[in-house]
N, C-alpha and C. Protein backbone atom coordinates (compact mmCIF):
# COMPACT_ATOMS: atom_id res chain seq x y z
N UNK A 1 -44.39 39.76 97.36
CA UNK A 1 -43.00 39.40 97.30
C UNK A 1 -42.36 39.90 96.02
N UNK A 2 -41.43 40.06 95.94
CA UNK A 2 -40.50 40.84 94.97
C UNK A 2 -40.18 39.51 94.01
N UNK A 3 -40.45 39.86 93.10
CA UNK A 3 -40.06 38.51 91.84
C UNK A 3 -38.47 38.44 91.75
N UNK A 4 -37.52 39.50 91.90
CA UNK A 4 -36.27 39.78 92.16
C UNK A 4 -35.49 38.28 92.90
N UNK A 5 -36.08 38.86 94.37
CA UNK A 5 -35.63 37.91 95.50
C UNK A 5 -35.90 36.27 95.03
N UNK A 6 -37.33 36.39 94.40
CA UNK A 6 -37.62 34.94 94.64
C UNK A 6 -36.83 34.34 93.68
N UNK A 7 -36.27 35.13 92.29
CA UNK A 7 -35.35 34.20 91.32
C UNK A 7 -34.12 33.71 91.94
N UNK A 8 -33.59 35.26 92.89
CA UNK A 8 -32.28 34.87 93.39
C UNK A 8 -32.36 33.84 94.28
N UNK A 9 -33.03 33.60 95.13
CA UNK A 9 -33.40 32.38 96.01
C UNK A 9 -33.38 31.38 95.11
N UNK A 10 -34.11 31.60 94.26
CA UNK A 10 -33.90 30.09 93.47
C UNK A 10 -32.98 29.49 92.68
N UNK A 11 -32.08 30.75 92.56
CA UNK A 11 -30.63 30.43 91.85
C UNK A 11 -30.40 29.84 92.76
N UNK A 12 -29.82 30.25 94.45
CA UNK A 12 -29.24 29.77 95.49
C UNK A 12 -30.05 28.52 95.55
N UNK A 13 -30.42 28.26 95.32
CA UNK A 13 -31.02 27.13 95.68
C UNK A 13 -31.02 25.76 94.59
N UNK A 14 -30.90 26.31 93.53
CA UNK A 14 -30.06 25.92 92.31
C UNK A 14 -28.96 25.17 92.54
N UNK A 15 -28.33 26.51 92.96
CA UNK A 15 -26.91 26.08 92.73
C UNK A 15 -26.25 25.02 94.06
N UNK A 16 -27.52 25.25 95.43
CA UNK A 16 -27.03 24.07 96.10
C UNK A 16 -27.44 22.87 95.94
N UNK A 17 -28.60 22.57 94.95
CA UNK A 17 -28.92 21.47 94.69
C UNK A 17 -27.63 20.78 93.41
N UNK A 18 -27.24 21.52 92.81
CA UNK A 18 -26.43 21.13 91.82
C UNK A 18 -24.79 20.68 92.23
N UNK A 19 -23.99 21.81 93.84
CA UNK A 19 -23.59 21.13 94.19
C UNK A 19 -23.49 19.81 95.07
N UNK A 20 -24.58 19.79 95.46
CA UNK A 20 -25.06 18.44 96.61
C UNK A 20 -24.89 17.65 95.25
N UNK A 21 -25.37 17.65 94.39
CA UNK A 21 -25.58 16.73 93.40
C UNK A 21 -24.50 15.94 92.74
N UNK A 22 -23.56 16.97 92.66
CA UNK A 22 -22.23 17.09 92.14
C UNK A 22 -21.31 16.10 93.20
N UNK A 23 -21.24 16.75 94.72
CA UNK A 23 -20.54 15.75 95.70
C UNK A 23 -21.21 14.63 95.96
N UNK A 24 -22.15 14.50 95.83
CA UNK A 24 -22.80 12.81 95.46
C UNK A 24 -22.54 11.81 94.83
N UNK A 25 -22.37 12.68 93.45
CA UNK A 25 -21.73 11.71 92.29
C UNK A 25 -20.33 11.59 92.60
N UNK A 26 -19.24 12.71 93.13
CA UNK A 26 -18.26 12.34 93.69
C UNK A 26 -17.96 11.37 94.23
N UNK A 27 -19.25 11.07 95.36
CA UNK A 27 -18.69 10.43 96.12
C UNK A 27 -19.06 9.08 95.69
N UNK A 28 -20.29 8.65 95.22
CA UNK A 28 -20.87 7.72 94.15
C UNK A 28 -19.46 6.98 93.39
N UNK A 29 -18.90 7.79 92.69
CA UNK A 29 -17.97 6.80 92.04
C UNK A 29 -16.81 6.91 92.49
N UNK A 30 -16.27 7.60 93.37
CA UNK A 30 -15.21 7.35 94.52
C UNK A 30 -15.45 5.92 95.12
N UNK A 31 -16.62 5.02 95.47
CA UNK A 31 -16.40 4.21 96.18
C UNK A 31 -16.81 2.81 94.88
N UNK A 32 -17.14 3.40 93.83
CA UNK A 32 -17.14 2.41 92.84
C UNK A 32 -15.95 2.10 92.56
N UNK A 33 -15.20 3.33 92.26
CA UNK A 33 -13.72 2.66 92.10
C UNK A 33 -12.78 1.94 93.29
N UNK A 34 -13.30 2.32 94.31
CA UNK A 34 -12.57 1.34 95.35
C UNK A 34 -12.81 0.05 95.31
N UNK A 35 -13.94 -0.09 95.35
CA UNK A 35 -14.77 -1.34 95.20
C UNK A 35 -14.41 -2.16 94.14
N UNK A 36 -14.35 -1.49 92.68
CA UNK A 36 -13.49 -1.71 91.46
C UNK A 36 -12.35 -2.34 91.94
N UNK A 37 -11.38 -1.53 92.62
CA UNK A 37 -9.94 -1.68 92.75
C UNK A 37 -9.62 -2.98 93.90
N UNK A 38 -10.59 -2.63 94.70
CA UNK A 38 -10.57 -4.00 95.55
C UNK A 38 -11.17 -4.94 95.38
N UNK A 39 -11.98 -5.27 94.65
CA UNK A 39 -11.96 -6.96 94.20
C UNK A 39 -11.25 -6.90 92.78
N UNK A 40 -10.48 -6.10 92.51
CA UNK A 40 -9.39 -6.88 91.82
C UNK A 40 -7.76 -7.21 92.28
N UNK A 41 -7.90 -7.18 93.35
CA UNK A 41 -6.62 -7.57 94.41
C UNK A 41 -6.40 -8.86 94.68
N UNK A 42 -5.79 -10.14 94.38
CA UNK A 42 -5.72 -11.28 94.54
C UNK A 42 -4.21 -11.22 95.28
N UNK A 43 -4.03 -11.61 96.42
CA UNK A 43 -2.71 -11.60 96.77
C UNK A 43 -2.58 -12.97 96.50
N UNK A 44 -1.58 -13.31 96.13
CA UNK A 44 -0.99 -14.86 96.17
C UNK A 44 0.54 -14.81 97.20
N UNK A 45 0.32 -15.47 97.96
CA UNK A 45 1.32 -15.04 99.39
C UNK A 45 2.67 -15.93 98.53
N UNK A 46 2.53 -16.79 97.96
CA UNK A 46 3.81 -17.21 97.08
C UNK A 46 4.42 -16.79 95.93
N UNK A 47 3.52 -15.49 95.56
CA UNK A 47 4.30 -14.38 95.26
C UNK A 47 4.96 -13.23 95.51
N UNK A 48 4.13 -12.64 96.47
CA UNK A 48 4.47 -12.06 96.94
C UNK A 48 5.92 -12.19 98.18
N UNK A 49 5.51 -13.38 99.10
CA UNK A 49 6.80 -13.73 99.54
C UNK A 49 6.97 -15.21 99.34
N UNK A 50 7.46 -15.37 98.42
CA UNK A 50 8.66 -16.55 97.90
C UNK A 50 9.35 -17.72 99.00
N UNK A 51 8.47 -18.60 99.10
CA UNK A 51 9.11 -19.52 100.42
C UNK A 51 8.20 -19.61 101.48
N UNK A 52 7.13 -18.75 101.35
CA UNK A 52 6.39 -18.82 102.36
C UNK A 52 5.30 -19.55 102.97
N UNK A 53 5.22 -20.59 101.83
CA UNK A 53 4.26 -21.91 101.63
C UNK A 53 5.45 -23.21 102.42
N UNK A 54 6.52 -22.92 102.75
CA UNK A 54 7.18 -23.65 103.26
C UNK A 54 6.95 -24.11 104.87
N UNK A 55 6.72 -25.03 105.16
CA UNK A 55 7.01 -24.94 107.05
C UNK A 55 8.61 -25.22 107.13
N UNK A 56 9.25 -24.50 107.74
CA UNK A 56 9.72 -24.74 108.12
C UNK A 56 10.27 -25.52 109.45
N UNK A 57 9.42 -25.69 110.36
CA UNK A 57 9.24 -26.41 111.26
C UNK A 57 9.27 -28.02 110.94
N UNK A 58 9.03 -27.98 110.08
CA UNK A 58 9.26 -29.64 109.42
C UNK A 58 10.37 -30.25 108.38
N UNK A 59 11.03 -29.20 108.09
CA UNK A 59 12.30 -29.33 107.75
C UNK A 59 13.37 -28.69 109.07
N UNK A 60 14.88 -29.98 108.77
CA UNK A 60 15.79 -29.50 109.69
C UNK A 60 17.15 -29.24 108.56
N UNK A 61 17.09 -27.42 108.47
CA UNK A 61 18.04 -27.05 107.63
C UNK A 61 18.93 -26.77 108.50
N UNK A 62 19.88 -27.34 108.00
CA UNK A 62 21.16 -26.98 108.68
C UNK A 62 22.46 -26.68 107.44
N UNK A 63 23.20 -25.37 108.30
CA UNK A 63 24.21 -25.51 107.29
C UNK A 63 24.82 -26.85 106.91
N UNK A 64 24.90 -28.05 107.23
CA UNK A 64 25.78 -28.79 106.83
C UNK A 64 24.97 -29.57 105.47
N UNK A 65 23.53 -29.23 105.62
CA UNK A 65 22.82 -29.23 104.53
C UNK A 65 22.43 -28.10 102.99
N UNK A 66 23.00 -27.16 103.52
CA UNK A 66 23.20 -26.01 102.90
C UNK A 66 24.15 -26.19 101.89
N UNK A 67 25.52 -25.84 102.66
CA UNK A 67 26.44 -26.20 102.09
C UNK A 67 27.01 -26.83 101.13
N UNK A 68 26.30 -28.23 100.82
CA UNK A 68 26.60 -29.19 99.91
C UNK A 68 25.60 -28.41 98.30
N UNK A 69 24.57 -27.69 98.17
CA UNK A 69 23.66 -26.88 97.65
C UNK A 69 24.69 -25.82 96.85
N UNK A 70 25.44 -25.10 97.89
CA UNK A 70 26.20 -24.11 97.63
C UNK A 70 27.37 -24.29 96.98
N UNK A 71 28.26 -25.40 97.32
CA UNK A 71 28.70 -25.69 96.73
C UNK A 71 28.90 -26.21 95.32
N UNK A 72 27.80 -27.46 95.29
CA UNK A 72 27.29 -27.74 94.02
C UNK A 72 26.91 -26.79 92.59
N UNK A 73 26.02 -25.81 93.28
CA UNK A 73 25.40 -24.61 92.14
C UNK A 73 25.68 -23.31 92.30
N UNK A 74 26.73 -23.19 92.68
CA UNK A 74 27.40 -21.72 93.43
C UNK A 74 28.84 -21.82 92.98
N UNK A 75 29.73 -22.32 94.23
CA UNK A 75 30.86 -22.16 94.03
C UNK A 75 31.13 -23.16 92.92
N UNK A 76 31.11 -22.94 91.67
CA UNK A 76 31.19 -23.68 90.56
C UNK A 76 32.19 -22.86 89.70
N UNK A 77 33.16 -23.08 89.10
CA UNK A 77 34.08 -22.43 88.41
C UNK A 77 33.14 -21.61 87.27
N UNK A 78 33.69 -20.46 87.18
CA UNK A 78 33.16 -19.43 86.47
C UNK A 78 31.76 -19.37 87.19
N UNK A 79 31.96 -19.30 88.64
CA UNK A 79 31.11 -18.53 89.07
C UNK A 79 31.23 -18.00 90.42
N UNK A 80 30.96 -18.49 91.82
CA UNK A 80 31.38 -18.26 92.42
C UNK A 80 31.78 -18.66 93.25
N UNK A 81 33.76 -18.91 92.83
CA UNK A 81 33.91 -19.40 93.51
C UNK A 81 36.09 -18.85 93.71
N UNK A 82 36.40 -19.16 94.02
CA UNK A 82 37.83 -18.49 94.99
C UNK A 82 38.66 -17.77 93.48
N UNK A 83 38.92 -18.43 92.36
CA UNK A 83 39.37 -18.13 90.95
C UNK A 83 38.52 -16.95 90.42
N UNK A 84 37.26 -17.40 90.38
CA UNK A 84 36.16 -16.69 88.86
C UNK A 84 35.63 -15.47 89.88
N UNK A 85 35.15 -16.01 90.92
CA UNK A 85 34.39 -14.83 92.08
C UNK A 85 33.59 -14.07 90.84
N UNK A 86 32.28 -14.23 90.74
CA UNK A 86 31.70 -13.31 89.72
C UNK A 86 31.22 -11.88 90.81
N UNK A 87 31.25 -10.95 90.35
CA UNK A 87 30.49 -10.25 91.14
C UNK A 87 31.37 -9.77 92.71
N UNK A 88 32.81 -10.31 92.43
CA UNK A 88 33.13 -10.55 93.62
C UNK A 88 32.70 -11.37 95.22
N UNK A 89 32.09 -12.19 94.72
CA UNK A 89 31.38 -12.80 95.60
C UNK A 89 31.52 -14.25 95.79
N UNK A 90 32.53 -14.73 96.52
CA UNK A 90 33.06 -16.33 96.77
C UNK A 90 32.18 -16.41 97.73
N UNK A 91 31.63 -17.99 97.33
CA UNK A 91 30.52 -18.63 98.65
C UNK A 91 31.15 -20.22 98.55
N UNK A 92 32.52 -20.07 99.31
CA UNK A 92 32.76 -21.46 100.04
C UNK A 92 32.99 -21.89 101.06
N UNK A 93 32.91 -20.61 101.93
CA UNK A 93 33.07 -20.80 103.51
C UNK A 93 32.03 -20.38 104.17
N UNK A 94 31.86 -20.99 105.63
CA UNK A 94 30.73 -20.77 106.44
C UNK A 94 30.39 -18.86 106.33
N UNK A 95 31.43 -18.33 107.30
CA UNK A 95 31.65 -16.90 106.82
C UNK A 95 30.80 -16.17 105.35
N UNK A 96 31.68 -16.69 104.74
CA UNK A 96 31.15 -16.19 102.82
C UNK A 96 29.25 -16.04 102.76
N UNK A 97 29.24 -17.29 103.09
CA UNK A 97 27.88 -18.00 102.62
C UNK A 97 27.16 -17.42 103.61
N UNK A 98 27.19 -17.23 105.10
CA UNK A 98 26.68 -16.71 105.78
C UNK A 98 26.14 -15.03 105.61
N UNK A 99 27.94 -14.33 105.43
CA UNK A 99 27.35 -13.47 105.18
C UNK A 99 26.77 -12.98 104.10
N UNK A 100 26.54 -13.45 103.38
CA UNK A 100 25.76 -13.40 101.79
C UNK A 100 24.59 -13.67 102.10
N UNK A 101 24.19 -14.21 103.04
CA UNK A 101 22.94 -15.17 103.07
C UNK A 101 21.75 -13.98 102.58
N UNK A 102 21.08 -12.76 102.73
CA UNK A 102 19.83 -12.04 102.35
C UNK A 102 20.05 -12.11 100.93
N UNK A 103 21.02 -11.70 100.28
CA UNK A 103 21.51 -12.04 98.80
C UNK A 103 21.07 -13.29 98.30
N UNK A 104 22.06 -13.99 98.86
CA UNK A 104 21.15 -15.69 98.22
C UNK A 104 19.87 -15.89 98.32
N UNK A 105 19.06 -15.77 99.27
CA UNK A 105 17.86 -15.93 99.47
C UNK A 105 16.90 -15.16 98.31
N UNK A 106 17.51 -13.56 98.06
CA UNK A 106 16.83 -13.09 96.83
C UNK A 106 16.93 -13.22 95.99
N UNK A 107 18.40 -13.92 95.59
CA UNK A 107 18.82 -14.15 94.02
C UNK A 107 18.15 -15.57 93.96
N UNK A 108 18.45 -16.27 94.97
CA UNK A 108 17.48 -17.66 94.48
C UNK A 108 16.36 -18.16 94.75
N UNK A 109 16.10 -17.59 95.96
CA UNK A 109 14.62 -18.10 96.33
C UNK A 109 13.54 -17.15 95.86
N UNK A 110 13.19 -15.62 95.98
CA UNK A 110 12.48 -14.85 95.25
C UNK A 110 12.50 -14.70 93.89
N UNK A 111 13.52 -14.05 93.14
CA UNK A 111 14.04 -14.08 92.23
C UNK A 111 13.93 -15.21 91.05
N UNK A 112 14.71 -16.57 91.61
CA UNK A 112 15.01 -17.55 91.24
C UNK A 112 16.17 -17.42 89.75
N UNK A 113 16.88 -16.28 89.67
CA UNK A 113 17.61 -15.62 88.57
C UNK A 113 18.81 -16.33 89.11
N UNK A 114 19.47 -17.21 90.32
CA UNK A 114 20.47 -18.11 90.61
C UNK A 114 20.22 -19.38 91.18
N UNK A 115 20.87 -20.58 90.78
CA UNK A 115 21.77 -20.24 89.73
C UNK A 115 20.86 -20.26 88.75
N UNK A 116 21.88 -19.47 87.31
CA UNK A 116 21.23 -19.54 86.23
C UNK A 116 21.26 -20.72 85.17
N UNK A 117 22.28 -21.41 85.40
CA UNK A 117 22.35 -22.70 84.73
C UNK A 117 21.28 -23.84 84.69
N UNK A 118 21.02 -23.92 86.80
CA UNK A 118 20.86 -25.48 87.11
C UNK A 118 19.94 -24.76 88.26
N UNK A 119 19.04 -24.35 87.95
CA UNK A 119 18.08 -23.65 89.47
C UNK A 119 17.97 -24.68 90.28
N UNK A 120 18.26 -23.97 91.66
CA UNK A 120 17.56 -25.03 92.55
C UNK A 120 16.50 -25.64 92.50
N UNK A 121 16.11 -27.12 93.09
CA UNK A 121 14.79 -27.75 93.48
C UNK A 121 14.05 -27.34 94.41
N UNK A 122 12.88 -27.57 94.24
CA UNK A 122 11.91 -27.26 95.31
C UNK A 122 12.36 -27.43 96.70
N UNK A 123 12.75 -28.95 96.95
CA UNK A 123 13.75 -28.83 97.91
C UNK A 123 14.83 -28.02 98.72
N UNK A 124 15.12 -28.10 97.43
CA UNK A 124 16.70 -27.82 97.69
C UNK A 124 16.21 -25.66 98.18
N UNK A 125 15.46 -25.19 97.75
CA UNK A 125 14.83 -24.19 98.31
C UNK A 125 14.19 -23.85 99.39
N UNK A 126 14.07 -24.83 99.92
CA UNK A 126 13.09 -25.34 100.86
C UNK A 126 13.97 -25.02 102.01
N UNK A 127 15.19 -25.59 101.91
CA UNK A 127 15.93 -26.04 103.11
C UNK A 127 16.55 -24.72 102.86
N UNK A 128 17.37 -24.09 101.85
CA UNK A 128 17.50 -22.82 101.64
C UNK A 128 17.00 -21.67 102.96
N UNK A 129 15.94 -21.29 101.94
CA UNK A 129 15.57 -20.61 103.18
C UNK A 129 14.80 -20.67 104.36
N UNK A 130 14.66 -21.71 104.69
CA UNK A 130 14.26 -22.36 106.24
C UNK A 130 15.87 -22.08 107.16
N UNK A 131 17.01 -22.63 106.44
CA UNK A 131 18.35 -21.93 106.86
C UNK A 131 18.80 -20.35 107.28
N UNK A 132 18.75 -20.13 106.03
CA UNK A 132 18.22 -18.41 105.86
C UNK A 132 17.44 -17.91 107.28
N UNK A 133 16.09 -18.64 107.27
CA UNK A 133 15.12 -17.78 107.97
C UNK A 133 14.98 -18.11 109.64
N UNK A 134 16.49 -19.17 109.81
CA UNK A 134 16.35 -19.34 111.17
C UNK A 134 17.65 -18.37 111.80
N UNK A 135 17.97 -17.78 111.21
CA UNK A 135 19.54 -16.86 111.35
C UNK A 135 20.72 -17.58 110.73
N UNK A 136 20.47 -18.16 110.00
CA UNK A 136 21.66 -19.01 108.97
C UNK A 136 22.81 -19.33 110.32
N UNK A 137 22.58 -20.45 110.94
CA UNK A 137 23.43 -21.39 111.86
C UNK A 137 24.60 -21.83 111.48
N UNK A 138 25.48 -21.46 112.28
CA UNK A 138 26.46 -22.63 111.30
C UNK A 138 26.57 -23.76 112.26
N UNK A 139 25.28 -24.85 112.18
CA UNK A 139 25.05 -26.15 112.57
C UNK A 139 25.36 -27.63 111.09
């Protein structure tokens, strides 16, 4: 046999052991880091969606329960309400409040950045968007 051939063979043979070796370790810590990345994933569903620890089924929100909410910590002078309208945005009628409603829900229930004075209660969130999340009624 030719000493020639047999080095080059053994380069080739080299060099496929070195890439096998190579996509191994690729793949080796490709799934370490997944593995990494996924047990460090904690979803907390009440962060992610805001209200969602709520039943609603056991609360009966109704606008006429709403309303009094909105009024109180909303349409509040110098804020929003028929005079101040911050933002342009009066919430004292069914209409108003209705159609605002995805707004409110993010400014106060996700968010919780409204109001900024006097945040709603747990409650008072509660019924929020259980209102919100039944097609905001005007019951």
């Amino acid at each position: 046999m030719d000493p020639i051939w047999k080095s080059e063979q053994l380069a080739r043979i080299n060099e496929r052991q070195i890439r096998s070796m190579l996509n191994a370790r690729a793949v080796i810590i490709t799934l370490f880091l997944l593995v990494l990345v996924a047990s460090c994933y904690y979803d907390n569903a009440e962060l992610l969606q805001p209200g969602s620890n709520v039943k609603c089924n056991t609360i009966n929100a109704r606008f006429v329960d709403v309303q009094p909410i909105i009024s109180a910590k909303c349409a509040v002078a110098g804020c929003h309400d028929a005079t101040t309208a911050a933002g342009n945005t009066v919430l004292q009628t069914f209409q108003q409040i209705s159609g605002k409603a995805d707004r409110i829900y993010i400014r106060s229930v996700i968010e919780k950045s409204m109001p900024p004075v006097q945040p709603l209660s747990t409650h008072e969130a509660a019924l929020l968007n259980c209102w919100i999340n039944s097609g905001s009624p005007n019951n």
